[in-house]
Protein backbone atom coordinates (compact mmCIF):
# COMPACT_ATOMS: atom_id res chain seq x y z
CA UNK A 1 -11.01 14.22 13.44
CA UNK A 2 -9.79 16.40 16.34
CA UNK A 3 -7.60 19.57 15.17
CA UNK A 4 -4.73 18.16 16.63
CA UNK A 5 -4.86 14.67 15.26
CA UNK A 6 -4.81 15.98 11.76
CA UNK A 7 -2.34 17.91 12.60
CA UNK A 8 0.12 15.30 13.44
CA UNK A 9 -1.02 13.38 10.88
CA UNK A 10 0.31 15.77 8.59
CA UNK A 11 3.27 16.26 10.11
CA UNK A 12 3.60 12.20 9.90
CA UNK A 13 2.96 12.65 6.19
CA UNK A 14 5.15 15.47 5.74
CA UNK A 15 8.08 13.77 6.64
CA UNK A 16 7.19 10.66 5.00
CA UNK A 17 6.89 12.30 1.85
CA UNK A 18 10.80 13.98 2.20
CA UNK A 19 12.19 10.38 2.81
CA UNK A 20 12.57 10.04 -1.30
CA UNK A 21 14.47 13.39 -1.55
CA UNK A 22 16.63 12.77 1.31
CA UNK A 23 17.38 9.82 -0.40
CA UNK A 24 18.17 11.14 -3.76
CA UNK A 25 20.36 14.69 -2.25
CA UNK A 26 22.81 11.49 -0.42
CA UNK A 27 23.65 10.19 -3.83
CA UNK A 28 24.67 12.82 -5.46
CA UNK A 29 28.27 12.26 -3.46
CA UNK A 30 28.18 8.97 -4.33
CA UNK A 31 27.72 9.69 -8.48
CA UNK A 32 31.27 11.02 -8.18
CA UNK A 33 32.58 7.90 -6.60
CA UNK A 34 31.26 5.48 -9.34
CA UNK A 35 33.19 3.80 -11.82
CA UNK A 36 31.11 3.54 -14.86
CA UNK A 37 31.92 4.19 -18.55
CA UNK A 38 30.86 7.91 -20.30
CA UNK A 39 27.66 7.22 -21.59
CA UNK A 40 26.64 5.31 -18.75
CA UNK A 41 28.27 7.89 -15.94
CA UNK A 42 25.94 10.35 -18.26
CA UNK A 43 22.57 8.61 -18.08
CA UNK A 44 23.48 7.80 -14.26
CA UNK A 45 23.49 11.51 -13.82
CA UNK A 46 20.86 12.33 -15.47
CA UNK A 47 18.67 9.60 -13.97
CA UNK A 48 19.48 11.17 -10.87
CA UNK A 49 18.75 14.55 -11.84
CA UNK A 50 15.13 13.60 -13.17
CA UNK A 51 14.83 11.13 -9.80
CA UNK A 52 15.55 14.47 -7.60
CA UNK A 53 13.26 16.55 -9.35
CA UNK A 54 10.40 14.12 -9.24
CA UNK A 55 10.99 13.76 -5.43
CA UNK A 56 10.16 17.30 -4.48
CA UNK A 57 6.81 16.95 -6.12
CA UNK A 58 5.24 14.80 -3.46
CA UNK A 59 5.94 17.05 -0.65
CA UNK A 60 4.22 19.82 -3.13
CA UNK A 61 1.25 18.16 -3.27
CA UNK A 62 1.11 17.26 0.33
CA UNK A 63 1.32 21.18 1.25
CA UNK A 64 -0.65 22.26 -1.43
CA UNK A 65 -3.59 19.58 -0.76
CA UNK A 66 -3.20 21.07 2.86
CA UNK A 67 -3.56 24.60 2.07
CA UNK A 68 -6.82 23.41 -0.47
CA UNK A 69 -8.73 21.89 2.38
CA UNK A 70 -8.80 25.16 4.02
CA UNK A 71 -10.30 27.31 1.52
CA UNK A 72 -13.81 27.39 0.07
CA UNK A 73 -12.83 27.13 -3.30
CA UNK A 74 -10.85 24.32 -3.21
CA UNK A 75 -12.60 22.49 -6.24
CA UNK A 76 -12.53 25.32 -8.69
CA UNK A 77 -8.66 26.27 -7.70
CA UNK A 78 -6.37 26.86 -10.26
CA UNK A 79 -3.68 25.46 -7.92
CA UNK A 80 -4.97 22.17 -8.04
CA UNK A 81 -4.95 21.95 -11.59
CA UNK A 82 -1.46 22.78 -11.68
CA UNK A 83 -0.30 20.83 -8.94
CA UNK A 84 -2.52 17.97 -10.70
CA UNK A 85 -0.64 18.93 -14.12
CA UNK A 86 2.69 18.21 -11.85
CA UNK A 87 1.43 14.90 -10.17
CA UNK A 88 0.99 13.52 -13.56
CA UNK A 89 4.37 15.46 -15.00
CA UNK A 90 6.25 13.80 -11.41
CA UNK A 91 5.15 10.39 -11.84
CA UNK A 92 6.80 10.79 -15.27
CA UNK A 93 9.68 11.77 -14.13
CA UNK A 94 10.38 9.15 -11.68
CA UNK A 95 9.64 6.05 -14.20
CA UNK A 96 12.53 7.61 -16.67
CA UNK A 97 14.71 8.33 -13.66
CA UNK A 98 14.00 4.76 -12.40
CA UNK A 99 14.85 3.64 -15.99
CA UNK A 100 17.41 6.23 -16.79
CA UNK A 101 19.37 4.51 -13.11
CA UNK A 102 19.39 1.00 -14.50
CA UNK A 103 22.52 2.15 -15.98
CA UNK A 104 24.02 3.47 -12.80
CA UNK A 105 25.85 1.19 -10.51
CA UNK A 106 26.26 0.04 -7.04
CA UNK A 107 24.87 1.99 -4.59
CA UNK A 108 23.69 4.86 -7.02
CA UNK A 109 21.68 2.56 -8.68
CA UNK A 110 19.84 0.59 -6.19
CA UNK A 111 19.08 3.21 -4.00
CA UNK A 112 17.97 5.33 -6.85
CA UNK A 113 15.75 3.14 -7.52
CA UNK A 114 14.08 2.92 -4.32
CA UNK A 115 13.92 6.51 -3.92
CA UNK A 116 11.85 6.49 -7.79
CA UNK A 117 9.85 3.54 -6.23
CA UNK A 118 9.01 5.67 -3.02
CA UNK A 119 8.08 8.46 -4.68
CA UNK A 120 5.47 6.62 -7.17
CA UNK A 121 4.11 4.89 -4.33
CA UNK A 122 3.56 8.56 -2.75
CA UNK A 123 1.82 9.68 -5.25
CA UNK A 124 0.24 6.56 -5.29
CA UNK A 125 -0.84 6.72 -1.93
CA UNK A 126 -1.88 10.21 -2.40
CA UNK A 127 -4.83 8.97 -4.94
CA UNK A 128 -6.17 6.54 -2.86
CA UNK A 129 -6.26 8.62 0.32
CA UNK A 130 -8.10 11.38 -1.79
CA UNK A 131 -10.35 8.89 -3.33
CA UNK A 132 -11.00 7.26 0.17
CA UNK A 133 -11.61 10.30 1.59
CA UNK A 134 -14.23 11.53 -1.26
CA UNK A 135 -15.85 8.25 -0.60
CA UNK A 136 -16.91 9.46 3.01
């Protein structure tokens, strides 16, 4: 692939891979807004919390997997172990913030969701291209 074709093709990626954080950083004006009960409006919160912290990972991985295919050592990298440590940690994270939502409402809730749902399909995504891509 030409230099400049994988270059937009990570650009393309890039900004996939923010669409679940954008999504999550909107909501947190509309947690204010809900009308829920206490232990729900607390479990809404922190399902978004744990939602917004699994979204960054993706974009993490897609930078770090970047900066890997550069160098020699990418195999024996002590980066990738830890950003694989995260992966694992992230897609965690966004099945109890997808769970911890349920108990959100409106808006909060269903686009919450979504943004868990995007960002396990990332990382989803992310395994098969590497696999894929191995298989070559």
């Amino acid at each position: 692939m030409p230099e400049w074709q994988f270059r937009a093709v990570m650009a393309v990626s890039a900004v996939v891979s923010l669409l679940p954080l954008v999504l999550c950083l909107s909501l947190w004006k509309h947690l204010h807004l809900e009308v829920v009960g206490g232990w729900r409006r607390v479990l809404s919160g922190i399902g978004l919390g744990i939602a917004t912290a699994a979204s960054v990972v993706p974009p993490l991985w897609l930078i770090s997997m970047e900066l890997l295919s550069r160098t020699k050592d990418s195999n024996d990298s002590p980066i990738l172990a830890a950003m694989l440590d995260a992966v694992f940690v992230g897609l965690g994270l966004a099945i109890l913030g997808a769970i911890a939502l349920c108990f959100a409402k409106g808006k909060v809730r269903w686009v919450g969701i979504t943004a868990c749902a995007a960002t396990i399909a990332l990382f989803l995504m992310s395994f098969v291209a590497a696999s894929s891509s191995l298989m070559r």
